[in-house]
C-alpha atoms as a PDB file:
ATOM      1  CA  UNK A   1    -108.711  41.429 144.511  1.00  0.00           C
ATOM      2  CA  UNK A   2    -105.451  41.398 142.633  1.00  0.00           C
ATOM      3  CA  UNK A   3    -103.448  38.739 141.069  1.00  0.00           C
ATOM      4  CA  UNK A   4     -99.946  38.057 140.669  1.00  0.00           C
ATOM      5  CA  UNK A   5     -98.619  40.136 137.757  1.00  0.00           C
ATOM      6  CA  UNK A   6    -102.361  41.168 137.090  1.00  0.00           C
ATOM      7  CA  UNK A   7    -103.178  38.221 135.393  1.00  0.00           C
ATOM      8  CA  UNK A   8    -105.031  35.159 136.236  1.00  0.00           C
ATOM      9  CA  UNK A   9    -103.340  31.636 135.055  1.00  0.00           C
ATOM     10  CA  UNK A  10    -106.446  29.480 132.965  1.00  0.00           C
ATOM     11  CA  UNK A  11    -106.374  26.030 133.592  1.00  0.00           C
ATOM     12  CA  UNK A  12    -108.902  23.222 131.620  1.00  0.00           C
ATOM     13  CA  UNK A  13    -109.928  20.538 132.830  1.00  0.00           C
ATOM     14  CA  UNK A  14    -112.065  18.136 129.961  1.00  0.00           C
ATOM     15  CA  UNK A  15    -113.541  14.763 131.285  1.00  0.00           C
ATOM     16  CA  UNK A  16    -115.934  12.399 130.572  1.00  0.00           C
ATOM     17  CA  UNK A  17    -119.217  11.596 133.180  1.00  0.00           C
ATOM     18  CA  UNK A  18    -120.484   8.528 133.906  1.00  0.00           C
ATOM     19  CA  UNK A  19    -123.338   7.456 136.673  1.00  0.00           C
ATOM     20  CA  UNK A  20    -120.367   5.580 138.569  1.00  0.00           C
ATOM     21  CA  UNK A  21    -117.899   8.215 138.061  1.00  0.00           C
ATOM     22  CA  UNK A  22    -115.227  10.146 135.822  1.00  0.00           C
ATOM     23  CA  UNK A  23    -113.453   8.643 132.998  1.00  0.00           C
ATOM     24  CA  UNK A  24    -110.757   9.993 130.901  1.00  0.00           C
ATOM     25  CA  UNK A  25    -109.933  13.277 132.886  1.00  0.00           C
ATOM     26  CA  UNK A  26    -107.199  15.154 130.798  1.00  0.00           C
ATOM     27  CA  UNK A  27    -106.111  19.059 132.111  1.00  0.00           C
ATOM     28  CA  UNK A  28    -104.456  21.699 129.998  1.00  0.00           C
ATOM     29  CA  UNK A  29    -102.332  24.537 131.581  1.00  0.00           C
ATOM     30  CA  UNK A  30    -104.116  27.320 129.187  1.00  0.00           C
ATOM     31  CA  UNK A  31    -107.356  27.300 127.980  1.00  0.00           C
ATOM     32  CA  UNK A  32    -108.875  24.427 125.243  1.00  0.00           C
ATOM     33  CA  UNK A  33    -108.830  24.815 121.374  1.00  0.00           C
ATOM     34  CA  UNK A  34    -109.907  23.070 118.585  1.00  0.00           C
ATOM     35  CA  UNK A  35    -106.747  21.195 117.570  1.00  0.00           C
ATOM     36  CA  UNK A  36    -106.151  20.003 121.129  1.00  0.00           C
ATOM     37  CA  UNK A  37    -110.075  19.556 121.478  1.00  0.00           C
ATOM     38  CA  UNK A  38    -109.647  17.487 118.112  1.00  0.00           C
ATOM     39  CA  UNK A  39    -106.763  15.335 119.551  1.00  0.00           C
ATOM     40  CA  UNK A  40    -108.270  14.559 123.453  1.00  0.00           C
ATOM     41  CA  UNK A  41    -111.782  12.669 121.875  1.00  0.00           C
ATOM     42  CA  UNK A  42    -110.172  10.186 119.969  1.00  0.00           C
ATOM     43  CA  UNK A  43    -107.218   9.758 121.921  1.00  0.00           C
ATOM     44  CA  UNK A  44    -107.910   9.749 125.435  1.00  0.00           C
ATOM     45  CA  UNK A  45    -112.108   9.976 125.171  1.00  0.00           C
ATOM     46  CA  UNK A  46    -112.779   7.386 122.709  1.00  0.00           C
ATOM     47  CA  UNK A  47    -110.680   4.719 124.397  1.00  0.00           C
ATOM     48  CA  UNK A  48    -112.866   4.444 127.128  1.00  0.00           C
ATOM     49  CA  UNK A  49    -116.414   4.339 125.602  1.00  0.00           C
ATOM     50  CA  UNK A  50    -118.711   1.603 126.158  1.00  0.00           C
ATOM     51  CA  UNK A  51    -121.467   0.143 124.070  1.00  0.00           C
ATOM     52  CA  UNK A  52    -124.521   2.027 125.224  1.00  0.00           C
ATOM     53  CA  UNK A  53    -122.715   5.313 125.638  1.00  0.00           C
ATOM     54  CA  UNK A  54    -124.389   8.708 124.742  1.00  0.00           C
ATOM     55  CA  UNK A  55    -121.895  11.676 124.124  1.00  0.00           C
ATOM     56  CA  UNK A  56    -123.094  14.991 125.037  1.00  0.00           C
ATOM     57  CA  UNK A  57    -121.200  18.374 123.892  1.00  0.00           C
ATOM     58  CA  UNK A  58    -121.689  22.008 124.734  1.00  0.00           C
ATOM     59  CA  UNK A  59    -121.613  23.975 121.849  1.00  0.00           C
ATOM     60  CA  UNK A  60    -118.759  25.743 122.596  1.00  0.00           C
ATOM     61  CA  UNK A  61    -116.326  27.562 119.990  1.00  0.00           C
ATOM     62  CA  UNK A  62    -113.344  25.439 120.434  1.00  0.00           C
ATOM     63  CA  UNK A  63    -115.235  22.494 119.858  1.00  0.00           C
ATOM     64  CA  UNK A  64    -116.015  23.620 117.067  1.00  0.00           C
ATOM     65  CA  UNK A  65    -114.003  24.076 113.702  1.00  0.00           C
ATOM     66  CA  UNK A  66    -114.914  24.567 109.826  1.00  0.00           C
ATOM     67  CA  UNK A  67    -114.598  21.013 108.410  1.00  0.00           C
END
């Protein structure tokens, strides 16, 4: 299977899960990195946290970052 030009466009899509749904859906044209990563959580994801609320994160790279 081919794709235009030969190459594949990445899109991200970063959201938070709740039993009664999704809350703060945010997508990227491009993939995710740390300094957009580092912006979205208290921004967009923080906003909408409730008391009781439990944050789990993958460990992926881009979450991640020295300091």
């Amino acid at each position: 299977m081919g794709f235009p030009q030969g190459h594949r466009k990445t899109t991200t899509l970063v959201a938070g899960r709740r039993i009664d749904g999704m809350v703060a859906p945010m997508v990227r044209d491009g993939p995710i990195n740390c300094d957009w990563f580092k912006a979205y959580v208290p921004q967009v994801l923080a906003p909408n946290f409730r008391t009781g609320d439990i944050v789990i994160m993958d460990n992926l790279s881009s979450h991640k970052r020295a300091s």
